[in-house]
Structures are given as C-alpha cells and as structure tokens.
PDB file of N, CA and C in Angstrom:
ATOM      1  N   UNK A   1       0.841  -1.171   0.000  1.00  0.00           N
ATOM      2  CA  UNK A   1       0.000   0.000   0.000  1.00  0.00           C
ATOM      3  C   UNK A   1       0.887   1.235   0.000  1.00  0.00           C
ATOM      4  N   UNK A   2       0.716   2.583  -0.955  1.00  0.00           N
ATOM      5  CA  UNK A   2       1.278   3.688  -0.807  1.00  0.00           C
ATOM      6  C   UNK A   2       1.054   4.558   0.381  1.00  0.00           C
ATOM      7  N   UNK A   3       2.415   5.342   0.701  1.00  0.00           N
ATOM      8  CA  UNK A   3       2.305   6.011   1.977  1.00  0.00           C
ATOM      9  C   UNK A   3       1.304   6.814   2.206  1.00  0.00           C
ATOM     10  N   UNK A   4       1.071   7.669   0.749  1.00  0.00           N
ATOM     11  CA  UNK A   4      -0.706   8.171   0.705  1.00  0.00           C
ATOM     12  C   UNK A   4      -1.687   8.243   1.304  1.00  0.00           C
ATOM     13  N   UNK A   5      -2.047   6.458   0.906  1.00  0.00           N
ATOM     14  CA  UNK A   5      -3.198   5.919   1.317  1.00  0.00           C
ATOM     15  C   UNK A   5      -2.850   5.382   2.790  1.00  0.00           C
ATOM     16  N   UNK A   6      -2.043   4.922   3.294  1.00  0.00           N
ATOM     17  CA  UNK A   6      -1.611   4.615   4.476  1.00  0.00           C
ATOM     18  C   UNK A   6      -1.944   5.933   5.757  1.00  0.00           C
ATOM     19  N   UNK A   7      -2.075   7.072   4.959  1.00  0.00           N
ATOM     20  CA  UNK A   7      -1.684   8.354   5.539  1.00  0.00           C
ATOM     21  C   UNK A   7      -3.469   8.661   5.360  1.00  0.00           C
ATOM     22  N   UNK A   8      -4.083   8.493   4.783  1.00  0.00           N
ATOM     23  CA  UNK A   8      -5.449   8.845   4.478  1.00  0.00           C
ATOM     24  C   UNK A   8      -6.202   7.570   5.445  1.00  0.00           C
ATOM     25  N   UNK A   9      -5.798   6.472   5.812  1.00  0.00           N
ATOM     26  CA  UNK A   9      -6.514   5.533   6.222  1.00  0.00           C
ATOM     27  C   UNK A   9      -6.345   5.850   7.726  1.00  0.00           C
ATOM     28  N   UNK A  10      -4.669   6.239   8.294  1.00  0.00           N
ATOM     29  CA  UNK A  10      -4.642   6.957   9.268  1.00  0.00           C
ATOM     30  C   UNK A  10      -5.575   8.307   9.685  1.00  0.00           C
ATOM     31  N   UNK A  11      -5.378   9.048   9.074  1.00  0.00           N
ATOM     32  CA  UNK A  11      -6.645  10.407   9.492  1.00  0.00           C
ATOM     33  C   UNK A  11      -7.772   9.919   9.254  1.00  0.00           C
ATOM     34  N   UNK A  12      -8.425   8.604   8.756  1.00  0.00           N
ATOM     35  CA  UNK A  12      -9.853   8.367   8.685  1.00  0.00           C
ATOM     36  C   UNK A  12     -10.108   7.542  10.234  1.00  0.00           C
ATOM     37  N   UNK A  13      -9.025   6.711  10.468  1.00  0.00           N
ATOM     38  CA  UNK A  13      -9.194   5.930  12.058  1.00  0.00           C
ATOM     39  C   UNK A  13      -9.083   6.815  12.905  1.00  0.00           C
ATOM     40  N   UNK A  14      -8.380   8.121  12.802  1.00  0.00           N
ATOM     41  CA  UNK A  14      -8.382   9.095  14.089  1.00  0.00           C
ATOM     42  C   UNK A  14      -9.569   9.568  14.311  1.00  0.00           C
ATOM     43  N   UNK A  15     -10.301   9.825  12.898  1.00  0.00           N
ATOM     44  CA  UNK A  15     -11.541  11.157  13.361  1.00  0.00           C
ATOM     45  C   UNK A  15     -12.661   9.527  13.637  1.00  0.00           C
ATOM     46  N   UNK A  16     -12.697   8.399  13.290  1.00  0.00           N
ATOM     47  CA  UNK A  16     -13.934   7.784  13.792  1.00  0.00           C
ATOM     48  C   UNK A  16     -13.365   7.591  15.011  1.00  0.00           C
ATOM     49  N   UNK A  17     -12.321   7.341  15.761  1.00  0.00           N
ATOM     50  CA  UNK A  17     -12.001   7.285  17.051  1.00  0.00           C
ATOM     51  C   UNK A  17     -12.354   8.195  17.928  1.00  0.00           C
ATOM     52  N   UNK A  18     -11.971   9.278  17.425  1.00  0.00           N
ATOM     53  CA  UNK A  18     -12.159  10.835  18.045  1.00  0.00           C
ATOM     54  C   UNK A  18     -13.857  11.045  18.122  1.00  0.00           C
ATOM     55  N   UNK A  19     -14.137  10.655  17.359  1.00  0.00           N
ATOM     56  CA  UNK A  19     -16.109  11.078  17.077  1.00  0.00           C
ATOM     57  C   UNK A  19     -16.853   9.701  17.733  1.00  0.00           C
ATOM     58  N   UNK A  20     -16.212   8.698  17.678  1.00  0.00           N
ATOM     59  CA  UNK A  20     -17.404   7.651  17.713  1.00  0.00           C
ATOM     60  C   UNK A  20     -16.677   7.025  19.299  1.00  0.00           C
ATOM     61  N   UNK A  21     -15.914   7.626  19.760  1.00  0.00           N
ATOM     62  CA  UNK A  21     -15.086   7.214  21.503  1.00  0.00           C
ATOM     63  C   UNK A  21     -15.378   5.922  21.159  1.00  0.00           C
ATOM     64  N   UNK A  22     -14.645   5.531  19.947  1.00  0.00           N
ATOM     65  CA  UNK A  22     -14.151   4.221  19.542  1.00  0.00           C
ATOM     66  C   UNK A  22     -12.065   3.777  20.489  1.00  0.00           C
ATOM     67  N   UNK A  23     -12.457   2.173  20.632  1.00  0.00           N
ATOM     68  CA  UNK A  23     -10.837   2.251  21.055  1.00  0.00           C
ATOM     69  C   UNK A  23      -9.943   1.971  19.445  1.00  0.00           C
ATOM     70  N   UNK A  24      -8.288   2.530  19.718  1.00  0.00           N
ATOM     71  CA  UNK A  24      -8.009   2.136  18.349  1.00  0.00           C
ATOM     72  C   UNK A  24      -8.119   1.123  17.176  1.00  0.00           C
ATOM     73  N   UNK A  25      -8.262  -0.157  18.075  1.00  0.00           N
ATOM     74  CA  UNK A  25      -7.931  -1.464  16.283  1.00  0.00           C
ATOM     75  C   UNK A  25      -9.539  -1.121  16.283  1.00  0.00           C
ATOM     76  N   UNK A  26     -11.225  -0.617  16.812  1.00  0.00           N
ATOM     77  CA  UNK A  26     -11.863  -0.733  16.369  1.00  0.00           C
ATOM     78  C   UNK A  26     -12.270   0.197  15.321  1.00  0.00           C
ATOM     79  N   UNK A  27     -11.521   1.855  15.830  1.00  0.00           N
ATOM     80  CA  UNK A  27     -11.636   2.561  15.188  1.00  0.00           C
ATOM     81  C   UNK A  27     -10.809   2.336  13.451  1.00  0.00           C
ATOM     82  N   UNK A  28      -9.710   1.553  13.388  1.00  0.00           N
ATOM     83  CA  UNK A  28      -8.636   1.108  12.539  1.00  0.00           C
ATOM     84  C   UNK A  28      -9.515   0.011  11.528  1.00  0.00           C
ATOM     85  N   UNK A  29     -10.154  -0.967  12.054  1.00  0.00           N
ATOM     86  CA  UNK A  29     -11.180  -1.687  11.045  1.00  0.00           C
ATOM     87  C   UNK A  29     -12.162  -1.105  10.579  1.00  0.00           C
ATOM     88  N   UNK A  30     -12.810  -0.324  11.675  1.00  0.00           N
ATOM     89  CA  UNK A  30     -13.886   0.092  10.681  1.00  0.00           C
ATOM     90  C   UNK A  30     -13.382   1.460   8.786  1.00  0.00           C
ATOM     91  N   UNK A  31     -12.348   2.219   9.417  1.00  0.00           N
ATOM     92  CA  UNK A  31     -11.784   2.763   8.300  1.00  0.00           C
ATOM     93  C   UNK A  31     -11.280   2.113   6.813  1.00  0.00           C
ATOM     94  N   UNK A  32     -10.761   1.047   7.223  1.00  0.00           N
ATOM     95  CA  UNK A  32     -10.289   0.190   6.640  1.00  0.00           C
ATOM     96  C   UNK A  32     -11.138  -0.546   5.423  1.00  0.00           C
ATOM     97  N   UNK A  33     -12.693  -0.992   6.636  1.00  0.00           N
ATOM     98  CA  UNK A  33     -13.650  -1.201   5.658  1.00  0.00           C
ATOM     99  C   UNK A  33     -14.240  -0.009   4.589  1.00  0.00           C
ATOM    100  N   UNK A  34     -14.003   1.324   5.069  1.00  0.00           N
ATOM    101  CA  UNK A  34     -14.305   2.021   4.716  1.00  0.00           C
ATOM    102  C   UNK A  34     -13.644   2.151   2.881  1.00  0.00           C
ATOM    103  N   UNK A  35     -12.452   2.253   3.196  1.00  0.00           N
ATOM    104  CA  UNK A  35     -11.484   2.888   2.230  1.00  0.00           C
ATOM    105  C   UNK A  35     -11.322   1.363   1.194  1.00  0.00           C
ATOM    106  N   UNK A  36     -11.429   0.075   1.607  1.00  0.00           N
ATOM    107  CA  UNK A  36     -11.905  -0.590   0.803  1.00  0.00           C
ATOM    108  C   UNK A  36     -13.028  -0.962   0.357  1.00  0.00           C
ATOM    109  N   UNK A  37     -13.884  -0.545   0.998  1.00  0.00           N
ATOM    110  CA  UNK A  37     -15.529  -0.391  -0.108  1.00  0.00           C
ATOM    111  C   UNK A  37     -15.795   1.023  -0.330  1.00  0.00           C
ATOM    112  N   UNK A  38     -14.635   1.362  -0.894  1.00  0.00           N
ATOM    113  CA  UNK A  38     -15.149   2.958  -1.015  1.00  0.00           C
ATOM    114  C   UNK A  38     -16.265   3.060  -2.291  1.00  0.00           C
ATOM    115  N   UNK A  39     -16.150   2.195  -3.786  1.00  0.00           N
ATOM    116  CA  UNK A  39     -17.617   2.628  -4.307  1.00  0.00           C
ATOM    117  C   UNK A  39     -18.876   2.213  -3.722  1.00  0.00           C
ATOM    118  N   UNK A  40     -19.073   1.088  -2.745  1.00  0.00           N
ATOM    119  CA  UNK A  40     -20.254   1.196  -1.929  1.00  0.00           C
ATOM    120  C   UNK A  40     -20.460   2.360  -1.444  1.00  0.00           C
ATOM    121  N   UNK A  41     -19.223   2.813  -0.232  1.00  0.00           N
ATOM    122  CA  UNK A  41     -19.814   4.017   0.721  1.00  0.00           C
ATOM    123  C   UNK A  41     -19.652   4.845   0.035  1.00  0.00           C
ATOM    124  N   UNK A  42     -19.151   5.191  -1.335  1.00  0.00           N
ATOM    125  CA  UNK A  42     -19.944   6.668  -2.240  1.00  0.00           C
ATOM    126  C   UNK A  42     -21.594   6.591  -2.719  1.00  0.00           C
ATOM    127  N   UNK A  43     -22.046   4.855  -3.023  1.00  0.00           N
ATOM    128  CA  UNK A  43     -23.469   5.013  -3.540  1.00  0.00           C
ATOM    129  C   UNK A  43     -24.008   5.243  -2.229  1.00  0.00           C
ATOM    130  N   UNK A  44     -23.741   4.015  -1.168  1.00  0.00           N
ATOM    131  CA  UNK A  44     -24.423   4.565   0.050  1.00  0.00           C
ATOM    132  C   UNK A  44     -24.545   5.942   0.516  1.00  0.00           C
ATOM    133  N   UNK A  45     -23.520   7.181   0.768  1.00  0.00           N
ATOM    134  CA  UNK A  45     -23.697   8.484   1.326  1.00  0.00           C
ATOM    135  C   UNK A  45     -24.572   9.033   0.236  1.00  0.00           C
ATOM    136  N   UNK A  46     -24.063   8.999  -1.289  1.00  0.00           N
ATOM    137  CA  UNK A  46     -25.195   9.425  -1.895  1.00  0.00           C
ATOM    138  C   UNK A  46     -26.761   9.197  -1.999  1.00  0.00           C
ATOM    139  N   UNK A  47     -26.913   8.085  -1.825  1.00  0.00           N
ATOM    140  CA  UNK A  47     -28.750   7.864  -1.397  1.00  0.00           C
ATOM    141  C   UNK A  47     -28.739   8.347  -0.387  1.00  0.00           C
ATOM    142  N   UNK A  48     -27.856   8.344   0.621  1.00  0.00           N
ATOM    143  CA  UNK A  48     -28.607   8.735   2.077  1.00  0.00           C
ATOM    144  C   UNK A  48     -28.689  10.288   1.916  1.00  0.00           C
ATOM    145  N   UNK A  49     -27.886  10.869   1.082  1.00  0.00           N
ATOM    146  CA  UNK A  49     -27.872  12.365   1.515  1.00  0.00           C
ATOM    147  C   UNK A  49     -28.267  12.715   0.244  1.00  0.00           C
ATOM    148  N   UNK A  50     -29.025  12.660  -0.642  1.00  0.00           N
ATOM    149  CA  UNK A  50     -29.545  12.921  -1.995  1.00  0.00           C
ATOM    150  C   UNK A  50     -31.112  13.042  -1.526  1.00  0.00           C
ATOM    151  N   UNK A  51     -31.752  14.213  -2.541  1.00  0.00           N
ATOM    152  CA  UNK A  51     -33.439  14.526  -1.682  1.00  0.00           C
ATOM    153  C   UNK A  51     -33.781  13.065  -2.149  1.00  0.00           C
ATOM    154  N   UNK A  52     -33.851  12.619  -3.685  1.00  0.00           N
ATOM    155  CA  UNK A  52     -34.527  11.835  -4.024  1.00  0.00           C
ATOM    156  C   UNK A  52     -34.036  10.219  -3.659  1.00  0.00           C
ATOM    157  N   UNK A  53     -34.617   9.233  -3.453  1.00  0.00           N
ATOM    158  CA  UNK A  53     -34.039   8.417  -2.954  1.00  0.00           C
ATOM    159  C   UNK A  53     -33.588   7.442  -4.425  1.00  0.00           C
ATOM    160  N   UNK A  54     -33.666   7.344  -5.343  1.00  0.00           N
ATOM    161  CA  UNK A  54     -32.944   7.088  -6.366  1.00  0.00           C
ATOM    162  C   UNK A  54     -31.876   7.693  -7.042  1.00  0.00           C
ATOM    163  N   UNK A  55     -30.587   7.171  -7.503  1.00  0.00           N
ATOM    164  CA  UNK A  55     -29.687   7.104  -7.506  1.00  0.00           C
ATOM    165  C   UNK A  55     -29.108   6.958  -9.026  1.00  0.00           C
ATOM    166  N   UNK A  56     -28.155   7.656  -9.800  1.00  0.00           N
ATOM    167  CA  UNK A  56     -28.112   7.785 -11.112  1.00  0.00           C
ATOM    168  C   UNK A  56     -26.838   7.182 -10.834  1.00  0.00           C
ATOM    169  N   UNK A  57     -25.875   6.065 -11.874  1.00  0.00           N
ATOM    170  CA  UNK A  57     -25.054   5.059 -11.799  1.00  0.00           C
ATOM    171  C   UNK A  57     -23.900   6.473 -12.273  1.00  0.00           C
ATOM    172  N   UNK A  58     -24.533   7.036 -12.790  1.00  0.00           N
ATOM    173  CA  UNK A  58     -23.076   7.989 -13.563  1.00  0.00           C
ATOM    174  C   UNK A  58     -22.560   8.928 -12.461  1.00  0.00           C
ATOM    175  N   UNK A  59     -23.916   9.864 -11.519  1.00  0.00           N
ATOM    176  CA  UNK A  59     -23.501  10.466 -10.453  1.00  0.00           C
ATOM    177  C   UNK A  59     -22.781   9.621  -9.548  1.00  0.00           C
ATOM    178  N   UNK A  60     -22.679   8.431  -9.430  1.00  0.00           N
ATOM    179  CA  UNK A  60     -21.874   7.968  -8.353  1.00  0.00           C
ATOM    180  C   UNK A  60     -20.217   7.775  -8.875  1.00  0.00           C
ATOM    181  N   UNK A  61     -20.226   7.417 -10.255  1.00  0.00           N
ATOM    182  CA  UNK A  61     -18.787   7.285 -10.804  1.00  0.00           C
ATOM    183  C   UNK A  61     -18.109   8.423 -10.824  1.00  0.00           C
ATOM    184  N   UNK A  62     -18.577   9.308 -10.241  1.00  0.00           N
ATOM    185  CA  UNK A  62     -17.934  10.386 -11.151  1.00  0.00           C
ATOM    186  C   UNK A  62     -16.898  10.812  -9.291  1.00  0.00           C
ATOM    187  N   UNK A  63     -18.089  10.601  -8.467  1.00  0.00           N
ATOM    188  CA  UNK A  63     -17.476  10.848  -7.258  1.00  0.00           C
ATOM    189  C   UNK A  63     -16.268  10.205  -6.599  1.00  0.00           C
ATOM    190  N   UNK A  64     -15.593  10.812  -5.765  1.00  0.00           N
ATOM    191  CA  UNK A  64     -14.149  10.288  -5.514  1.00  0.00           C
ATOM    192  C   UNK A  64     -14.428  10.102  -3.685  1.00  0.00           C
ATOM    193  N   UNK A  65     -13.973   9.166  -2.822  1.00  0.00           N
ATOM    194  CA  UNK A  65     -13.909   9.208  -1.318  1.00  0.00           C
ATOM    195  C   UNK A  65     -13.228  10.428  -1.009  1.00  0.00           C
ATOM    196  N   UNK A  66     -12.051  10.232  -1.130  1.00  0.00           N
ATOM    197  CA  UNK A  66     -11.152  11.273  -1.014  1.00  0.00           C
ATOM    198  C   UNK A  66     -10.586  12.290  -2.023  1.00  0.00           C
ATOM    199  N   UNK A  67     -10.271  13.732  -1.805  1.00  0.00           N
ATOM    200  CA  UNK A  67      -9.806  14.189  -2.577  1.00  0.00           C
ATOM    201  C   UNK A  67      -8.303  14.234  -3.147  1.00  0.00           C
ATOM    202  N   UNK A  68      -7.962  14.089  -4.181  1.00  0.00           N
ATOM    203  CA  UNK A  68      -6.372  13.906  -4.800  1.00  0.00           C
ATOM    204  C   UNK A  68      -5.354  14.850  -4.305  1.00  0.00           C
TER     205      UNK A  68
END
C-alpha cells in the first residue's frame, strides 16, 4: 500500500475514534472497511444524503472518497 493511502486511512481511524469514543484497532477496522468499499460508501452516502431516494449510476462514478 502507498504512503498516501496509508496516511489517508490513518486520518480516517483518528476522526472515527475521536467522534465515535471508539478504542483504536476498532476505530482502525472500521476505516479500513471504509477505504476498501469505497464505491459502496460513495453510492451509500449518496442515497442517504440525496433529496430523491434514487440514484443515477453515472452520479456515483464520477465521485471520488477522497480528494487527490
């Protein structure tokens, strides 16, 4: 894995630790799952936070987890 993403998976386990008074390896898996199902959790946040509850296949490709 690149130091990057190593570095992005780190600041994603701090803030669910920090927010969810998670202890670390739980806060560390759940990120983890995160950043490897990241096109799930882009369709998922998008239905959840979109007015309409249907979902266009192109709006989700286009979206990125993180920014470059």
């Amino acid at each position: 894995m690149q130091t990057h993403q190593l570095s992005r998976l780190m600041y994603l386990s701090w803030e669910i630790q920090r927010t969810k008074h998670n202890n670390r390896s739980k806060a560390l898996t759940a990120a983890w799952a995160i950043v490897n199902n990241a096109d799930i959790t882009i369709h998922y946040l998008l239905r959840k936070h979109s007015g309409s509850k249907t979902t266009t296949p192109n709006a989700a490709s286009k979206l990125t987890l993180f920014h470059s």
